[in-house]
C-alpha atoms as a PDB file:
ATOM      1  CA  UNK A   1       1.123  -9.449 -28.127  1.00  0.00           C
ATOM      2  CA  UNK A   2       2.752 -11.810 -25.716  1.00  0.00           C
ATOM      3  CA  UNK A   3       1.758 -11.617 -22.043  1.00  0.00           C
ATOM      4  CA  UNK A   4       3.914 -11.071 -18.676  1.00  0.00           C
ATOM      5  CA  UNK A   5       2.765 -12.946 -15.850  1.00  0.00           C
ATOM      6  CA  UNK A   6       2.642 -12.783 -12.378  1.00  0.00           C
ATOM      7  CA  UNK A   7       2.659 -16.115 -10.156  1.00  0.00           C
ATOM      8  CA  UNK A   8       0.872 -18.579 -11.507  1.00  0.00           C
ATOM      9  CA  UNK A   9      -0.931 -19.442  -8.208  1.00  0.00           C
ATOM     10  CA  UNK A  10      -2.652 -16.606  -7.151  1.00  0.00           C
ATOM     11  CA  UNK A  11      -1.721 -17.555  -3.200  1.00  0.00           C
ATOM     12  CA  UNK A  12       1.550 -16.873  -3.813  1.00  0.00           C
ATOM     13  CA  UNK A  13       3.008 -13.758  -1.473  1.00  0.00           C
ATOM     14  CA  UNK A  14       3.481 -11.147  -4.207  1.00  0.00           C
ATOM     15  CA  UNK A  15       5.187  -7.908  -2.780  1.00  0.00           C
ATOM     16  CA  UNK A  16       4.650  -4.961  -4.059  1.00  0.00           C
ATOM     17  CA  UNK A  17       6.929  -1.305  -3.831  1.00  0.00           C
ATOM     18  CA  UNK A  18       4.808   1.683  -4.717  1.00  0.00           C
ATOM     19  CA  UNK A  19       6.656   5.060  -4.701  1.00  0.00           C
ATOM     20  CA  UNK A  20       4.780   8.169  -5.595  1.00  0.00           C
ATOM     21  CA  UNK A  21       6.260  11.792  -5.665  1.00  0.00           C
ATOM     22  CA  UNK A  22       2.894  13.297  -4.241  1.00  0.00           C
ATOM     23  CA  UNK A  23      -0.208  12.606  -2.852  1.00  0.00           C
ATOM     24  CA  UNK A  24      -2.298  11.406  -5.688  1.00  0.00           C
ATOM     25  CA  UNK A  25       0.633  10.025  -8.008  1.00  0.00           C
ATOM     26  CA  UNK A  26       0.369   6.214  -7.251  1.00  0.00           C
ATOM     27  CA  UNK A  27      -3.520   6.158  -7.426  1.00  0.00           C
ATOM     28  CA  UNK A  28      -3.487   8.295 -11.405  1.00  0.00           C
ATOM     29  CA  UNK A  29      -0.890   6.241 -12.048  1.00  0.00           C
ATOM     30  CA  UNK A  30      -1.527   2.581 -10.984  1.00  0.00           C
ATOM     31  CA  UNK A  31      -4.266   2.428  -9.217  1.00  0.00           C
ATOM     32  CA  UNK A  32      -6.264   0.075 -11.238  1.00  0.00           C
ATOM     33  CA  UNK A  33      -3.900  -2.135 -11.807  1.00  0.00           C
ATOM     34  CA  UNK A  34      -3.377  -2.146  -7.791  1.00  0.00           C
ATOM     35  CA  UNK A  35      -7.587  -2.536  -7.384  1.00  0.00           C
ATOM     36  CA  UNK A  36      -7.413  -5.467  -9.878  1.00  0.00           C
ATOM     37  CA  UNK A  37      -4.520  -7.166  -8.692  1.00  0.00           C
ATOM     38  CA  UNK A  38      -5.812  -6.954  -5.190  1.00  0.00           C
ATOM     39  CA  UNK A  39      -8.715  -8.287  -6.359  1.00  0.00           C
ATOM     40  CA  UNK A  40      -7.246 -11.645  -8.070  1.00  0.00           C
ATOM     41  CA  UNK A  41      -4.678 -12.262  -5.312  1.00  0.00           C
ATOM     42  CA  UNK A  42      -5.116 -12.526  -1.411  1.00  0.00           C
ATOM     43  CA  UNK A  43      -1.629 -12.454  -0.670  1.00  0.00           C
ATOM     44  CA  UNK A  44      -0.303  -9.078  -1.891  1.00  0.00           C
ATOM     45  CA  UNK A  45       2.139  -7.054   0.616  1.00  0.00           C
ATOM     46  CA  UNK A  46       2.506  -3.247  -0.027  1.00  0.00           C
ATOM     47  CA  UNK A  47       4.866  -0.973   0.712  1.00  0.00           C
ATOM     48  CA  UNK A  48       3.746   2.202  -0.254  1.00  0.00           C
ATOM     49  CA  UNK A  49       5.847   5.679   0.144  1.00  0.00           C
ATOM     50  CA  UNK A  50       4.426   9.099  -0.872  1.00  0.00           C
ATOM     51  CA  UNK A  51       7.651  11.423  -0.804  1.00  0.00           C
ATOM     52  CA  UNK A  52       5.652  14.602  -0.094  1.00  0.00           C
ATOM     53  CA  UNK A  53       2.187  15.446   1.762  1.00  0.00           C
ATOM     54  CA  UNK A  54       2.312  17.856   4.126  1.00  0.00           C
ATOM     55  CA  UNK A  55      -0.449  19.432   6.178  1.00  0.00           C
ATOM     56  CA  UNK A  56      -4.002  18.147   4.546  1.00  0.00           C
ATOM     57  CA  UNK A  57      -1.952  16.385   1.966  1.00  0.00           C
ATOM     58  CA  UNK A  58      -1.092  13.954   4.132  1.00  0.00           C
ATOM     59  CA  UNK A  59      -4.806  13.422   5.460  1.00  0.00           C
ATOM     60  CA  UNK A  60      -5.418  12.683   1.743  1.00  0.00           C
ATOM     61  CA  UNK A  61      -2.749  10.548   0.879  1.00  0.00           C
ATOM     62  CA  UNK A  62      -3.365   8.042   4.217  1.00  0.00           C
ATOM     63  CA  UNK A  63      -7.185   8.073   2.939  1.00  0.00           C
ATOM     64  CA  UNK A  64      -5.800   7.228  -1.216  1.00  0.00           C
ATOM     65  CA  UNK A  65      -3.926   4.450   0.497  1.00  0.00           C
ATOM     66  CA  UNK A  66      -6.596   3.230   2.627  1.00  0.00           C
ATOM     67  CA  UNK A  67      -9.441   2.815  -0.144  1.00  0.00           C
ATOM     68  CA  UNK A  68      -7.063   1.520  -2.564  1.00  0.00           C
ATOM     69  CA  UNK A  69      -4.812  -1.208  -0.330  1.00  0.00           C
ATOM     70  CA  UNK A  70      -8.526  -2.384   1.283  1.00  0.00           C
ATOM     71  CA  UNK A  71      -7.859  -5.998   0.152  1.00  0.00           C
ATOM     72  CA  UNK A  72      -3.935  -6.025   0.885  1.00  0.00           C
ATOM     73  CA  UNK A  73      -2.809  -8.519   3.491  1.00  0.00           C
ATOM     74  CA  UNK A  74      -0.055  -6.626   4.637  1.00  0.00           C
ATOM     75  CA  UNK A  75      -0.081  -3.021   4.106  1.00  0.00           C
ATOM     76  CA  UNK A  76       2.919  -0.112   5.209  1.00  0.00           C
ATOM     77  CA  UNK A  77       1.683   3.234   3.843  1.00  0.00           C
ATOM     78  CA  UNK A  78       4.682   6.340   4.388  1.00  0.00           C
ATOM     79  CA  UNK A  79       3.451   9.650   3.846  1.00  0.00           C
ATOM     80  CA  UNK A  80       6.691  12.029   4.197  1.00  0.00           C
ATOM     81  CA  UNK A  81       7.235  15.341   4.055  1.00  0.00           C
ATOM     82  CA  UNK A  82       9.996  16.846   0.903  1.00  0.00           C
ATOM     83  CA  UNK A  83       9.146  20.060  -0.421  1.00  0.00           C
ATOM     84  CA  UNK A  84       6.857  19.708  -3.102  1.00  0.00           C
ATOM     85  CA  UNK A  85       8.734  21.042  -6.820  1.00  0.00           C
ATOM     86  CA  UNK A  86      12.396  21.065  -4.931  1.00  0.00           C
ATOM     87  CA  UNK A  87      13.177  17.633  -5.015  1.00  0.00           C
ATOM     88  CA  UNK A  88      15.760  17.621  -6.758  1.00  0.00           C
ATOM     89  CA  UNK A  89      17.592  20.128  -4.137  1.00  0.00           C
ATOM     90  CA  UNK A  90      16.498  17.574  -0.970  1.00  0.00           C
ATOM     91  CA  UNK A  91      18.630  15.101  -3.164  1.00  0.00           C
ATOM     92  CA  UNK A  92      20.954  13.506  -0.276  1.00  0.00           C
ATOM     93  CA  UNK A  93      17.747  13.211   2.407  1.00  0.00           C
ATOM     94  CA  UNK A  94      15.951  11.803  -0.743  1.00  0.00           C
ATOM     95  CA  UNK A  95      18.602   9.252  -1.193  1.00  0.00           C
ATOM     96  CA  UNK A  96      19.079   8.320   2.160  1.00  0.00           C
ATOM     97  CA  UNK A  97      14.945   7.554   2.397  1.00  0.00           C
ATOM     98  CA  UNK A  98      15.637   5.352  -0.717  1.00  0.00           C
ATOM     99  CA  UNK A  99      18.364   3.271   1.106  1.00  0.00           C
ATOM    100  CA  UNK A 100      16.275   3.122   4.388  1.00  0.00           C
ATOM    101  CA  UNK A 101      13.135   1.506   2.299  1.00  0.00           C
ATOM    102  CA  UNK A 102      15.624  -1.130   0.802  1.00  0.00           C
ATOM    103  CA  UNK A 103      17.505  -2.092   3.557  1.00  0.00           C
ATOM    104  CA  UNK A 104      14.214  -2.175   5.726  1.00  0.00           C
ATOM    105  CA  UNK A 105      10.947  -1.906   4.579  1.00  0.00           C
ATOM    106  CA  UNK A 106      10.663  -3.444   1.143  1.00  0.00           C
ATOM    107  CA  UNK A 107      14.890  -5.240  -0.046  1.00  0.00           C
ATOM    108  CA  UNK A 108      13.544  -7.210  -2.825  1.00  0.00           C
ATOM    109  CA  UNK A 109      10.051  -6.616  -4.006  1.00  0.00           C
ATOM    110  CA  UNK A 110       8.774  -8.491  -6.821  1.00  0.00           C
ATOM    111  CA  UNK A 111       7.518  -5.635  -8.604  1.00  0.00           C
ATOM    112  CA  UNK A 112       7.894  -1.318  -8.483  1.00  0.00           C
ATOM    113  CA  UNK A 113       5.705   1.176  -9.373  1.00  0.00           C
ATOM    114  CA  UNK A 114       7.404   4.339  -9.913  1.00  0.00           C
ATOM    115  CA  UNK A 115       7.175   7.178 -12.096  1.00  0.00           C
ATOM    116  CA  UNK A 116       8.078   7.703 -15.879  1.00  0.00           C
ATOM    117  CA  UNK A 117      11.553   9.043 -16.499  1.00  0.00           C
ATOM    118  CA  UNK A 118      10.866  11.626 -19.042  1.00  0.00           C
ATOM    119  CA  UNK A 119       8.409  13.189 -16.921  1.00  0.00           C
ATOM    120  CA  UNK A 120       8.631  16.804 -17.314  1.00  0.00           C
ATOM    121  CA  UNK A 121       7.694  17.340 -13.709  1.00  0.00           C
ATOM    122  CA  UNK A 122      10.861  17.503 -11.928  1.00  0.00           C
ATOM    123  CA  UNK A 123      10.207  15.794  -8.605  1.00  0.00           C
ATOM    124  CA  UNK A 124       8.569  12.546 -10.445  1.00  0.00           C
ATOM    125  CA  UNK A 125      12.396  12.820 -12.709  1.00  0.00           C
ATOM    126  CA  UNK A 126      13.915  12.336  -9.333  1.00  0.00           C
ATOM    127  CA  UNK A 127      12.009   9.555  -7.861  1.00  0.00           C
ATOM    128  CA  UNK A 128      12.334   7.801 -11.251  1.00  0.00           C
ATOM    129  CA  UNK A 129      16.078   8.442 -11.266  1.00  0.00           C
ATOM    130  CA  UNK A 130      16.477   7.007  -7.584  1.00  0.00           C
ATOM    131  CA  UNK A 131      14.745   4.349  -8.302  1.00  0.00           C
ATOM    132  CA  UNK A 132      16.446   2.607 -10.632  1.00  0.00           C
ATOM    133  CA  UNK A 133      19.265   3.784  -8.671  1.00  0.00           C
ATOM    134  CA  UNK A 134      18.230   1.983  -5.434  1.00  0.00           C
ATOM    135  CA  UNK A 135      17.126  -1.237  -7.150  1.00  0.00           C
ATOM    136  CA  UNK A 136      18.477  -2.530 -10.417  1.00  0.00           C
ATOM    137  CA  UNK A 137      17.738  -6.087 -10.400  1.00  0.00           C
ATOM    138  CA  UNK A 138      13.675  -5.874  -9.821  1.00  0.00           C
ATOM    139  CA  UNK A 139      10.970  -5.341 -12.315  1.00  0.00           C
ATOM    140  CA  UNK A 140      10.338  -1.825 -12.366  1.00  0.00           C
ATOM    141  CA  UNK A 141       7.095  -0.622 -13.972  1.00  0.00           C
ATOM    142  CA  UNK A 142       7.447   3.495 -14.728  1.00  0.00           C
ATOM    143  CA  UNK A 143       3.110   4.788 -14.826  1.00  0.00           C
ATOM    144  CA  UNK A 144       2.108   8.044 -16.313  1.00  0.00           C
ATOM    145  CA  UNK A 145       0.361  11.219 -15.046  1.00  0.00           C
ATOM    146  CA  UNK A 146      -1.679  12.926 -17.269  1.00  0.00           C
ATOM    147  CA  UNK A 147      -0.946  17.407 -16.866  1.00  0.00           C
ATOM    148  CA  UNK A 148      -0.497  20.090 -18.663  1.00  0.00           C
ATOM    149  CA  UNK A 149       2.873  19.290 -19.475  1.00  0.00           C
ATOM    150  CA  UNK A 150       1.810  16.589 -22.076  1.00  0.00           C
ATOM    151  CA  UNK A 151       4.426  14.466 -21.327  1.00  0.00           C
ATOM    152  CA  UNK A 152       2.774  10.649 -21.320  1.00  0.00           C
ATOM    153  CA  UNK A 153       5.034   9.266 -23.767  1.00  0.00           C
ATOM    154  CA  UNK A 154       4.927   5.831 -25.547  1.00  0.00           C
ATOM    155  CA  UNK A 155       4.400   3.237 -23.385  1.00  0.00           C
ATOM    156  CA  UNK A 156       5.387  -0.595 -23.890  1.00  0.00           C
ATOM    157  CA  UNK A 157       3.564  -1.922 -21.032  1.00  0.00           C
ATOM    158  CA  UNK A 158      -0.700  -2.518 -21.231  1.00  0.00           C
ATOM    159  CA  UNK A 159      -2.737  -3.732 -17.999  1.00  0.00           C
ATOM    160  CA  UNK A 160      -6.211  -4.333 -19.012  1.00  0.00           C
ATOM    161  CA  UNK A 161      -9.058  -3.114 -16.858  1.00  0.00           C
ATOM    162  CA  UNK A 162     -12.460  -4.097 -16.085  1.00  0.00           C
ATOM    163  CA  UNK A 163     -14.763  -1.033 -16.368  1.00  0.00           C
ATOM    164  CA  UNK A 164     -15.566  -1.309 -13.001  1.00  0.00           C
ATOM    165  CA  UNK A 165     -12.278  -1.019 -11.592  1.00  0.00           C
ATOM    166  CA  UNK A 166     -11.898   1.881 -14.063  1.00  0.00           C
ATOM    167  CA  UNK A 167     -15.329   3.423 -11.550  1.00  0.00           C
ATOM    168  CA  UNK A 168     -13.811   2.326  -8.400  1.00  0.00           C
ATOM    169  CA  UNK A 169     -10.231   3.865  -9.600  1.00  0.00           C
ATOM    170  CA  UNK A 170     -11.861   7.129 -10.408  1.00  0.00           C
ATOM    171  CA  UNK A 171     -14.334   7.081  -7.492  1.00  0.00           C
ATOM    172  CA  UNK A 172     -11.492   6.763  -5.090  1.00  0.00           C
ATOM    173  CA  UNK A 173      -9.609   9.642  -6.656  1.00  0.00           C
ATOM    174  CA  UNK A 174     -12.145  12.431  -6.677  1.00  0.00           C
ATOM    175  CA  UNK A 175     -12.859  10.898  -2.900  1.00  0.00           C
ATOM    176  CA  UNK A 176      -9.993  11.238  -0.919  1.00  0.00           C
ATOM    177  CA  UNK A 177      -8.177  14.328  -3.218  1.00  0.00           C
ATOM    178  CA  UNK A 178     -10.372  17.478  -2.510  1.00  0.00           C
ATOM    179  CA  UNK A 179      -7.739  19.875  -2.169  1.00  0.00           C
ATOM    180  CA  UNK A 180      -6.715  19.263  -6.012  1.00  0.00           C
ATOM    181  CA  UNK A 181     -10.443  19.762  -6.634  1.00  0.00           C
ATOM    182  CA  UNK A 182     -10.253  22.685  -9.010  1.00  0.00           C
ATOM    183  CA  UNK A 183      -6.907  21.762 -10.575  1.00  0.00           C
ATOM    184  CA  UNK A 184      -7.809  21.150 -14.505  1.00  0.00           C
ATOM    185  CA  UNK A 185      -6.437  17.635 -14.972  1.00  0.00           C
ATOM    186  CA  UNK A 186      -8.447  16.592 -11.507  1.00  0.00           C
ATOM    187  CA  UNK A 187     -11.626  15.242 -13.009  1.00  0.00           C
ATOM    188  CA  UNK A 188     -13.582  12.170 -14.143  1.00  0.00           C
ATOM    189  CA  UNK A 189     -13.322  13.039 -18.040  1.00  0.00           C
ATOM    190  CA  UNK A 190      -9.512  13.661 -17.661  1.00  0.00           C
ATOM    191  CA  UNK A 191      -9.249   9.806 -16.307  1.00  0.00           C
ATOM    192  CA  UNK A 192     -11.551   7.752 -18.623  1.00  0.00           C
ATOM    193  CA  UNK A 193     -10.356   9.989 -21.529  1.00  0.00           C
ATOM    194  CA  UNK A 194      -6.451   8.139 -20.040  1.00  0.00           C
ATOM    195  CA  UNK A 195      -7.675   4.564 -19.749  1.00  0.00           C
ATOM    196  CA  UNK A 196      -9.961   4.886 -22.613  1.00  0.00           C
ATOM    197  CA  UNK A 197      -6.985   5.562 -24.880  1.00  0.00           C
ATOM    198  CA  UNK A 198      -4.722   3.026 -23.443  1.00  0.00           C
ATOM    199  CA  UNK A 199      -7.088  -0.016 -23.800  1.00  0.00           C
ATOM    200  CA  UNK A 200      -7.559   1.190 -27.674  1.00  0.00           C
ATOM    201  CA  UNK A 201      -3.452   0.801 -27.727  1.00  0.00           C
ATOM    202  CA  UNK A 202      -3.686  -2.318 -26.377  1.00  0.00           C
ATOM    203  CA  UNK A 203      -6.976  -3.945 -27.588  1.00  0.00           C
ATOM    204  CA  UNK A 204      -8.616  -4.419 -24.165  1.00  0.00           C
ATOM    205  CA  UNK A 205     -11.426  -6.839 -24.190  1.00  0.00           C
ATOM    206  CA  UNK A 206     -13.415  -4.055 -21.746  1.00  0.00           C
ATOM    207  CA  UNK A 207     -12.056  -1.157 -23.676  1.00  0.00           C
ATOM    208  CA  UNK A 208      -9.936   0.066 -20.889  1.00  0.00           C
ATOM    209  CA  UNK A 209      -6.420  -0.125 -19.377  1.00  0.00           C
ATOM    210  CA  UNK A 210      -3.480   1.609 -17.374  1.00  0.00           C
ATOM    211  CA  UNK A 211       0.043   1.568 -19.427  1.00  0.00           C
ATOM    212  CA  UNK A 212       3.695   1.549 -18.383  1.00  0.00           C
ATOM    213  CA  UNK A 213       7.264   1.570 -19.580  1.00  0.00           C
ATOM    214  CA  UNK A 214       8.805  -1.354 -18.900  1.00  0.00           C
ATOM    215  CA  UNK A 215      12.612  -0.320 -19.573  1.00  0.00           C
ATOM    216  CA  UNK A 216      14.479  -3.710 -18.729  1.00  0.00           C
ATOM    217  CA  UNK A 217      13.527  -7.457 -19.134  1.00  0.00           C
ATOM    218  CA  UNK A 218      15.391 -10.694 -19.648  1.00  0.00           C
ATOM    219  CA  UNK A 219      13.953 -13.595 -21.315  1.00  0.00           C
ATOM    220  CA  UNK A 220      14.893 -17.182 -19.611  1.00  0.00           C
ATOM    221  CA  UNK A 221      15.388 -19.255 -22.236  1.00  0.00           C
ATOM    222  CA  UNK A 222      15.992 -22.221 -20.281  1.00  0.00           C
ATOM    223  CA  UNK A 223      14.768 -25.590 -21.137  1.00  0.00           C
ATOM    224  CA  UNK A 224      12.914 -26.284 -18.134  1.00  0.00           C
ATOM    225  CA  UNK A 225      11.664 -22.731 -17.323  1.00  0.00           C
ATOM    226  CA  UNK A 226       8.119 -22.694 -17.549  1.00  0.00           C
ATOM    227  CA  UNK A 227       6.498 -19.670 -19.963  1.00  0.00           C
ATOM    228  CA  UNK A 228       4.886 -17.285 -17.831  1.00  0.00           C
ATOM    229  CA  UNK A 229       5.641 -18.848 -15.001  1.00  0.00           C
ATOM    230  CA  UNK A 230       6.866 -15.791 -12.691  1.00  0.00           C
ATOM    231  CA  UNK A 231       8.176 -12.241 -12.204  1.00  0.00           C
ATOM    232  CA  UNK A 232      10.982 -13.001 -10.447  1.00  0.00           C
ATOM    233  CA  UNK A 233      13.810 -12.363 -12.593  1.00  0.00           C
ATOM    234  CA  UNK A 234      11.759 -10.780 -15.129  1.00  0.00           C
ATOM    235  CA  UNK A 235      13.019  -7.229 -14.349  1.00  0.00           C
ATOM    236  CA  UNK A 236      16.880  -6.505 -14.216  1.00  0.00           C
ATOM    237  CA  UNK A 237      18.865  -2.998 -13.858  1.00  0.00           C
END
Protein backbone atom coordinates (compact mmCIF):
# COMPACT_ATOMS: atom_id res chain seq x y z
CA UNK A 1 0.00 0.00 0.00
CA UNK A 2 1.75 3.20 -0.86
CA UNK A 3 1.42 6.14 1.53
CA UNK A 4 0.14 9.94 1.00
CA UNK A 5 1.94 12.39 2.88
CA UNK A 6 1.49 15.49 4.40
CA UNK A 7 4.53 18.07 4.78
CA UNK A 8 7.41 16.57 5.49
CA UNK A 9 8.31 19.05 8.31
CA UNK A 10 5.79 18.90 10.71
CA UNK A 11 6.17 23.01 11.30
CA UNK A 12 4.90 23.56 8.20
CA UNK A 13 1.35 25.74 8.27
CA UNK A 14 -1.03 22.99 7.14
CA UNK A 15 -4.67 24.40 6.65
CA UNK A 16 -7.32 22.55 7.06
CA UNK A 17 -11.36 23.01 5.63
CA UNK A 18 -13.77 20.92 7.65
CA UNK A 19 -17.43 21.07 6.48
CA UNK A 20 -20.00 19.04 8.29
CA UNK A 21 -23.83 18.94 7.46
CA UNK A 22 -24.75 18.73 11.30
CA UNK A 23 -23.58 18.95 14.55
CA UNK A 24 -21.73 15.78 15.14
CA UNK A 25 -20.76 14.98 11.35
CA UNK A 26 -17.06 16.20 11.33
CA UNK A 27 -16.21 14.59 14.77
CA UNK A 28 -17.93 10.62 13.47
CA UNK A 29 -16.39 11.35 10.56
CA UNK A 30 -12.79 12.68 11.02
CA UNK A 31 -12.25 13.29 14.18
CA UNK A 32 -9.37 11.08 14.83
CA UNK A 33 -7.64 11.81 12.14
CA UNK A 34 -8.10 15.67 13.26
CA UNK A 35 -6.91 14.53 17.17
CA UNK A 36 -3.86 12.80 15.59
CA UNK A 37 -2.89 15.25 13.19
CA UNK A 38 -3.16 17.92 15.78
CA UNK A 39 -1.17 15.99 17.75
CA UNK A 40 1.97 15.53 15.24
CA UNK A 41 1.80 19.11 13.92
CA UNK A 42 1.78 22.55 15.83
CA UNK A 43 0.94 24.52 12.98
CA UNK A 44 -2.51 23.35 11.80
CA UNK A 45 -5.20 26.22 10.89
CA UNK A 46 -8.93 25.14 10.86
CA UNK A 47 -11.69 26.33 9.36
CA UNK A 48 -14.47 24.51 10.46
CA UNK A 49 -18.32 25.09 9.24
CA UNK A 50 -21.28 23.07 10.63
CA UNK A 51 -24.20 23.96 8.08
CA UNK A 52 -26.96 23.33 10.65
CA UNK A 53 -27.26 23.59 14.65
CA UNK A 54 -29.85 25.40 15.83
CA UNK A 55 -31.03 25.98 19.38
CA UNK A 56 -28.91 23.37 21.76
CA UNK A 57 -27.36 22.07 18.61
CA UNK A 58 -25.37 24.77 18.34
CA UNK A 59 -24.22 24.68 22.15
CA UNK A 60 -23.04 21.18 21.11
CA UNK A 61 -21.41 21.74 18.03
CA UNK A 62 -19.15 24.97 19.55
CA UNK A 63 -18.30 22.36 22.50
CA UNK A 64 -17.37 19.23 19.47
CA UNK A 65 -15.19 21.95 18.04
CA UNK A 66 -13.66 23.09 21.12
CA UNK A 67 -12.43 19.57 22.53
CA UNK A 68 -11.42 18.46 19.22
CA UNK A 69 -9.42 21.79 17.67
CA UNK A 70 -7.68 22.06 21.50
CA UNK A 71 -4.18 21.87 19.91
CA UNK A 72 -5.01 24.02 16.64
CA UNK A 73 -3.05 27.23 16.29
CA UNK A 74 -5.55 28.99 14.54
CA UNK A 75 -9.01 27.91 14.89
CA UNK A 76 -12.55 29.56 13.04
CA UNK A 77 -15.44 27.30 14.12
CA UNK A 78 -19.13 28.42 12.08
CA UNK A 79 -22.06 26.92 13.47
CA UNK A 80 -25.06 28.06 11.03
CA UNK A 81 -28.39 27.59 10.97
CA UNK A 82 -30.12 25.50 7.44
CA UNK A 83 -32.96 23.45 8.16
CA UNK A 84 -31.91 20.20 9.12
CA UNK A 85 -33.24 17.30 6.13
CA UNK A 86 -34.17 20.39 3.58
CA UNK A 87 -30.98 21.17 2.32
CA UNK A 88 -31.32 20.55 -0.71
CA UNK A 89 -34.38 23.21 -0.95
CA UNK A 90 -31.96 26.11 0.92
CA UNK A 91 -29.77 25.31 -2.25
CA UNK A 92 -28.95 29.08 -3.44
CA UNK A 93 -28.27 30.38 0.49
CA UNK A 94 -26.24 27.06 0.65
CA UNK A 95 -24.25 28.06 -2.31
CA UNK A 96 -23.74 31.45 -1.54
CA UNK A 97 -22.19 30.25 2.18
CA UNK A 98 -19.89 28.02 -0.02
CA UNK A 99 -18.58 31.05 -2.07
CA UNK A 100 -18.32 33.29 1.11
CA UNK A 101 -15.92 30.47 2.88
CA UNK A 102 -13.71 30.47 -0.36
CA UNK A 103 -13.40 33.84 -1.11
CA UNK A 104 -12.86 34.60 2.72
CA UNK A 105 -12.36 32.29 5.26
CA UNK A 106 -10.49 29.30 3.92
CA UNK A 107 -9.47 30.09 -0.65
CA UNK A 108 -7.02 27.38 -0.83
CA UNK A 109 -6.79 24.89 1.95
CA UNK A 110 -4.45 22.15 1.71
CA UNK A 111 -6.81 19.59 2.56
CA UNK A 112 -11.11 19.13 2.91
CA UNK A 113 -13.02 17.09 4.90
CA UNK A 114 -16.40 16.71 3.62
CA UNK A 115 -18.92 14.17 3.38
CA UNK A 116 -19.26 10.97 1.14
CA UNK A 117 -21.21 11.49 -2.06
CA UNK A 118 -23.35 8.49 -2.06
CA UNK A 119 -24.58 9.24 1.24
CA UNK A 120 -28.11 8.38 1.42
CA UNK A 121 -28.78 11.23 3.78
CA UNK A 122 -29.74 14.01 1.65
CA UNK A 123 -28.25 17.08 3.31
CA UNK A 124 -24.58 15.32 3.58
CA UNK A 125 -25.41 14.64 -0.75
CA UNK A 126 -25.56 18.37 -0.85
CA UNK A 127 -22.60 19.46 1.05
CA UNK A 128 -20.64 16.77 -0.86
CA UNK A 129 -22.02 18.06 -4.16
CA UNK A 130 -21.04 21.80 -3.27
CA UNK A 131 -18.03 20.93 -2.38
CA UNK A 132 -16.46 19.73 -5.11
CA UNK A 133 -18.35 22.38 -6.70
CA UNK A 134 -16.69 25.24 -4.74
CA UNK A 135 -13.17 23.79 -4.91
CA UNK A 136 -11.88 21.53 -7.62
CA UNK A 137 -8.26 21.85 -7.48
CA UNK A 138 -7.71 20.82 -3.54
CA UNK A 139 -7.45 17.45 -2.00
CA UNK A 140 -10.75 16.59 -0.93
CA UNK A 141 -11.12 13.71 1.55
CA UNK A 142 -15.14 12.47 1.54
CA UNK A 143 -15.52 10.55 5.62
CA UNK A 144 -18.35 8.28 6.42
CA UNK A 145 -21.21 8.26 8.97
CA UNK A 146 -22.26 5.19 10.19
CA UNK A 147 -26.82 5.10 10.35
CA UNK A 148 -29.36 3.19 9.63
CA UNK A 149 -29.18 3.84 6.14
CA UNK A 150 -26.09 1.51 5.66
CA UNK A 151 -24.62 3.52 3.28
CA UNK A 152 -20.56 3.54 4.21
CA UNK A 153 -19.44 2.38 0.98
CA UNK A 154 -15.90 1.27 -0.14
CA UNK A 155 -13.47 3.47 0.81
CA UNK A 156 -9.88 4.01 -0.85
CA UNK A 157 -8.49 6.15 1.74
CA UNK A 158 -7.03 4.47 5.43
CA UNK A 159 -5.74 6.86 8.38
CA UNK A 160 -4.36 4.73 11.03
CA UNK A 161 -5.18 5.43 14.65
CA UNK A 162 -3.60 5.02 17.89
CA UNK A 163 -6.10 3.40 20.31
CA UNK A 164 -5.98 6.21 22.34
CA UNK A 165 -7.06 8.69 19.97
CA UNK A 166 -9.73 6.10 19.07
CA UNK A 167 -10.78 6.85 23.41
CA UNK A 168 -10.31 10.48 23.13
CA UNK A 169 -12.42 10.47 19.64
CA UNK A 170 -15.20 8.59 21.28
CA UNK A 171 -14.92 10.33 24.67
CA UNK A 172 -15.41 13.64 23.01
CA UNK A 173 -18.45 12.44 21.11
CA UNK A 174 -20.66 11.02 23.81
CA UNK A 175 -19.37 14.45 25.73
CA UNK A 176 -20.46 17.27 23.98
CA UNK A 177 -23.63 15.35 21.88
CA UNK A 178 -26.32 14.65 24.61
CA UNK A 179 -29.22 15.56 22.72
CA UNK A 180 -28.47 12.54 20.17
CA UNK A 181 -28.15 10.49 23.37
CA UNK A 182 -30.82 7.91 22.69
CA UNK A 183 -30.45 7.89 18.90
CA UNK A 184 -29.31 4.07 18.06
CA UNK A 185 -26.11 4.73 16.11
CA UNK A 186 -25.01 7.31 19.16
CA UNK A 187 -22.92 4.97 21.23
CA UNK A 188 -19.42 3.71 22.10
CA UNK A 189 -19.96 0.11 20.44
CA UNK A 190 -21.37 1.78 17.23
CA UNK A 191 -17.79 3.74 16.96
CA UNK A 192 -15.11 1.10 17.82
CA UNK A 193 -17.26 -1.47 15.91
CA UNK A 194 -16.38 1.66 12.69
CA UNK A 195 -12.67 2.05 13.38
CA UNK A 196 -12.26 -1.47 14.36
CA UNK A 197 -13.31 -2.54 10.86
CA UNK A 198 -11.43 0.04 9.01
CA UNK A 199 -7.95 -0.67 10.56
CA UNK A 200 -8.67 -4.58 9.62
CA UNK A 201 -9.11 -3.03 5.82
CA UNK A 202 -6.15 -1.37 6.11
CA UNK A 203 -3.79 -3.45 8.36
CA UNK A 204 -3.31 -0.86 11.14
CA UNK A 205 -0.39 -1.54 13.31
CA UNK A 206 -2.93 -0.51 16.50
CA UNK A 207 -5.85 -2.24 14.93
CA UNK A 208 -7.73 0.90 14.31
CA UNK A 209 -8.39 3.63 11.70
CA UNK A 210 -10.85 6.27 10.09
CA UNK A 211 -11.33 5.73 6.08
CA UNK A 212 -12.14 8.05 3.19
CA UNK A 213 -12.77 8.29 -0.51
CA UNK A 214 -10.29 9.97 -2.07
CA UNK A 215 -12.00 10.61 -5.63
CA UNK A 216 -9.15 12.64 -7.49
CA UNK A 217 -5.27 12.53 -7.35
CA UNK A 218 -2.44 13.29 -9.72
CA UNK A 219 0.83 11.70 -9.52
CA UNK A 220 3.98 14.20 -10.22
CA UNK A 221 6.15 12.33 -12.02
CA UNK A 222 8.74 14.82 -12.23
CA UNK A 223 12.35 14.14 -11.97
CA UNK A 224 13.12 16.30 -9.19
CA UNK A 225 9.83 15.99 -7.21
CA UNK A 226 10.53 14.45 -4.09
CA UNK A 227 8.13 11.14 -3.13
CA UNK A 228 5.93 12.09 -0.47
CA UNK A 229 7.04 15.21 -0.26
CA UNK A 230 3.60 17.28 0.01
CA UNK A 231 -0.17 17.63 -0.46
CA UNK A 232 -0.16 20.41 -2.41
CA UNK A 233 -1.15 19.41 -5.73
CA UNK A 234 -2.04 16.06 -4.65
CA UNK A 235 -5.83 16.67 -4.95
CA UNK A 236 -7.33 18.12 -8.28
CA UNK A 237 -11.18 18.61 -9.41
Amino acid sequence: MVPLKLPHDPADPLKLLCLGAHADDIEIGCGGTLLQLLSARPNVQVVWVVFSSAGEREAEARAGASLFLERAAQQRVSPMKFRDGFFPYQGERIKECFEAIKKDACPDPDVIFTHYREDRHQDHRFISDLTWNTWRRNLILEYEIPKYDGDLGHPNLFVPLAKETCERKIRHILDAFHTESKKAWMSEDTFWATLRLRGVECAAREKYAEAFHCRKLTLDTHESAAWGDSSRGSGSG
